[in-house]
N, C-alpha and C. Protein backbone atom coordinates (compact mmCIF):
# COMPACT_ATOMS: atom_id res chain seq x y z
N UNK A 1 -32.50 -32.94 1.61
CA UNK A 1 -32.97 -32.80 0.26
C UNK A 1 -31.81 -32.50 -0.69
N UNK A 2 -30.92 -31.65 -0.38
CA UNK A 2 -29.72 -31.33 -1.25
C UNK A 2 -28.93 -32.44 -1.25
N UNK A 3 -28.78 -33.48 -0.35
CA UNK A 3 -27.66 -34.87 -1.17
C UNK A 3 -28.73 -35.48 -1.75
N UNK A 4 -30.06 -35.49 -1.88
CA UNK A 4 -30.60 -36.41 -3.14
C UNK A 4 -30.50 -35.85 -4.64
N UNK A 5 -30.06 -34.16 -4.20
CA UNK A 5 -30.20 -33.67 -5.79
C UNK A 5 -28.65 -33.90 -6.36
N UNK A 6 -27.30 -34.20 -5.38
CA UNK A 6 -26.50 -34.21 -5.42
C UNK A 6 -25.93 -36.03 -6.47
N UNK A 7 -26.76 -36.95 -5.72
CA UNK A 7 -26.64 -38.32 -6.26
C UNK A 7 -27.75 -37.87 -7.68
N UNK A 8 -28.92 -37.27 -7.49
CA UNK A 8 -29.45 -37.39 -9.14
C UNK A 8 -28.72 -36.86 -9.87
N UNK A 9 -27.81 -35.48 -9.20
CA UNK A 9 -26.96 -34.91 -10.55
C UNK A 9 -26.08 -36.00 -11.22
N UNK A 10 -24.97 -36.43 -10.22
CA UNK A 10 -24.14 -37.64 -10.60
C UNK A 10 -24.48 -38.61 -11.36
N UNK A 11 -25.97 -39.28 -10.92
CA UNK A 11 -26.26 -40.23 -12.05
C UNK A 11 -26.86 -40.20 -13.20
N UNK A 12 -27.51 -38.41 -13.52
CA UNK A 12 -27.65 -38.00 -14.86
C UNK A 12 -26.16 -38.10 -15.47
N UNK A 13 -25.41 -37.39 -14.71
CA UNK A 13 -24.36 -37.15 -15.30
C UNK A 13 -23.82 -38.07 -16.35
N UNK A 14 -23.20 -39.50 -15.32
CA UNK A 14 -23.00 -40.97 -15.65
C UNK A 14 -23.78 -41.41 -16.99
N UNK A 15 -25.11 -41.12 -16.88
CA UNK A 15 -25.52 -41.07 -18.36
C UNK A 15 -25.24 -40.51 -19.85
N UNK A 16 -25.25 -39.38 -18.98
CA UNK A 16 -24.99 -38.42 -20.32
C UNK A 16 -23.95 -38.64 -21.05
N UNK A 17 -23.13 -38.65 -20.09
CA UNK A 17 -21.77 -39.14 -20.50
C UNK A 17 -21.16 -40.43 -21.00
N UNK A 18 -22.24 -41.26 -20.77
CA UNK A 18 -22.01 -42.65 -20.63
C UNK A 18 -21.05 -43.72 -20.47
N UNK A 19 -20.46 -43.11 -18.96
CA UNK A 19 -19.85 -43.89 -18.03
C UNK A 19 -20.44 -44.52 -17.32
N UNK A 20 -20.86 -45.77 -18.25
CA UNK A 20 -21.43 -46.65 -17.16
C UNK A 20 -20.76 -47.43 -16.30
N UNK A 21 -19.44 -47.73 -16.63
CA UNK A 21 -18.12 -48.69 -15.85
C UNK A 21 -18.35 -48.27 -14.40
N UNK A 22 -18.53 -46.63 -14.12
CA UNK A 22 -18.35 -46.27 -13.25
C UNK A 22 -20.06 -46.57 -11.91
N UNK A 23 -21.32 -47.24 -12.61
CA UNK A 23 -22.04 -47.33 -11.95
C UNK A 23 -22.02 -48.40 -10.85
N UNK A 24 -21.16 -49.54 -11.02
CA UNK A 24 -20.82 -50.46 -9.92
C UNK A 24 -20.51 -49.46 -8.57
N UNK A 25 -19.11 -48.45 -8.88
CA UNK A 25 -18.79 -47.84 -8.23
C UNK A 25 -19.50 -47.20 -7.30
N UNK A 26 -20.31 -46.32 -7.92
CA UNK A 26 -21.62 -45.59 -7.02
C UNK A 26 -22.59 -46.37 -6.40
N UNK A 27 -22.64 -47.65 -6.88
CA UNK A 27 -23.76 -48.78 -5.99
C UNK A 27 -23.00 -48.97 -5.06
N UNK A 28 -21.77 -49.50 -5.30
CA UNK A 28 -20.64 -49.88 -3.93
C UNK A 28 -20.77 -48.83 -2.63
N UNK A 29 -20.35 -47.41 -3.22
CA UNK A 29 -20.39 -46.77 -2.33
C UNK A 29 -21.36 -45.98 -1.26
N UNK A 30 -22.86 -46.14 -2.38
CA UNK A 30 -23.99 -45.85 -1.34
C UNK A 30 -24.22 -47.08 -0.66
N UNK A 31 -24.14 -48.29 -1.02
CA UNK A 31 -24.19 -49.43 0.32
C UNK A 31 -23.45 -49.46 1.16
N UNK A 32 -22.27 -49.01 1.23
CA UNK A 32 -20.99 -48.27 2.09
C UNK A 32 -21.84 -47.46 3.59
N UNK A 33 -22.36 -46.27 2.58
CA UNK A 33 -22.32 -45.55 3.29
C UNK A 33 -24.25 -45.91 3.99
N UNK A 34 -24.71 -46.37 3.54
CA UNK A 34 -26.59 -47.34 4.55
C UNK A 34 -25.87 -48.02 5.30
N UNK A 35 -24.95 -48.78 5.00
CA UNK A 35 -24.50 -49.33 6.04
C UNK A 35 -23.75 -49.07 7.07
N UNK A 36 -22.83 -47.71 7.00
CA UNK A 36 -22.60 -47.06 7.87
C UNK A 36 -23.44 -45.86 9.21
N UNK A 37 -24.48 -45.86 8.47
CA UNK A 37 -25.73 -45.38 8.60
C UNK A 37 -26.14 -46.15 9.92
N UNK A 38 -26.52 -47.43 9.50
CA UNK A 38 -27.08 -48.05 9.85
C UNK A 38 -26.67 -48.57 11.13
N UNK A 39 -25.38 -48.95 11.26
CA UNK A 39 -24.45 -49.34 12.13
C UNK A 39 -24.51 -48.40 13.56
N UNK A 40 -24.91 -47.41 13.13
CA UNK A 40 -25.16 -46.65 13.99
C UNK A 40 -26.11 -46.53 15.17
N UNK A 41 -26.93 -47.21 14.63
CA UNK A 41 -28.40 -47.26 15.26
C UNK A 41 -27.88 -48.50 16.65
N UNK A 42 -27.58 -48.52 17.28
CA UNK A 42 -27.66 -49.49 18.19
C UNK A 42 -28.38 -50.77 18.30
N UNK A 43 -29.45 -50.40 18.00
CA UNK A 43 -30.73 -51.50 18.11
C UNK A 43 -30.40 -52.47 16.51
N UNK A 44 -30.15 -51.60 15.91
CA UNK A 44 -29.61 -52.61 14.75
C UNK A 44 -28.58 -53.33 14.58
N UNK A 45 -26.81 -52.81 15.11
CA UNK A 45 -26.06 -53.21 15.05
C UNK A 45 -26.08 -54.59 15.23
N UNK A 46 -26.45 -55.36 15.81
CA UNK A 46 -25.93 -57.01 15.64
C UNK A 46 -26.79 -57.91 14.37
N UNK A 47 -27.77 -56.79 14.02
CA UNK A 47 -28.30 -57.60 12.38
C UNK A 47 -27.17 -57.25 11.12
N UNK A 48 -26.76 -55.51 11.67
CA UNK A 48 -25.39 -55.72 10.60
C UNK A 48 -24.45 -56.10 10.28
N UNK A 49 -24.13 -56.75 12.04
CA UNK A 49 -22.54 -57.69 11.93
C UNK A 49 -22.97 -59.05 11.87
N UNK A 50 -23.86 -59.62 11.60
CA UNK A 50 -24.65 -61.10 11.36
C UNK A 50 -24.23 -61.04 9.82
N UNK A 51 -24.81 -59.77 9.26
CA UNK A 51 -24.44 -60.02 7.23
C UNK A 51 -23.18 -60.25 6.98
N UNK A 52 -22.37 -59.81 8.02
CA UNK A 52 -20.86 -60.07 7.44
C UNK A 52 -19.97 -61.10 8.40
């Protein structure tokens, strides 16, 4: 529960502030990291190395 309040803080933040340049960035890096996630799972791994 505390890294979802952690990404809502950040992307209020991004607003408030309105750095949006920087929202590619944060999309990049949470697909980074599902997909590192993900990779993990055994049973999944050969659907994740098929996407790339």
């Amino acid at each position: 529960m505390r890294r979802l309040s952690i990404v809502k803080e950040l992307l209020l933040s991004l607003v408030e502030r309105k750095k949006f340049f920087l929202a590619p960035l944060v999309i990049i890096l949470v697909l980074m990291i599902v997909f590192i996630l993900l990779a993990e799972i055994p049973a999944l791994t050969p659907f994740i190395y098929a996407i790339f």
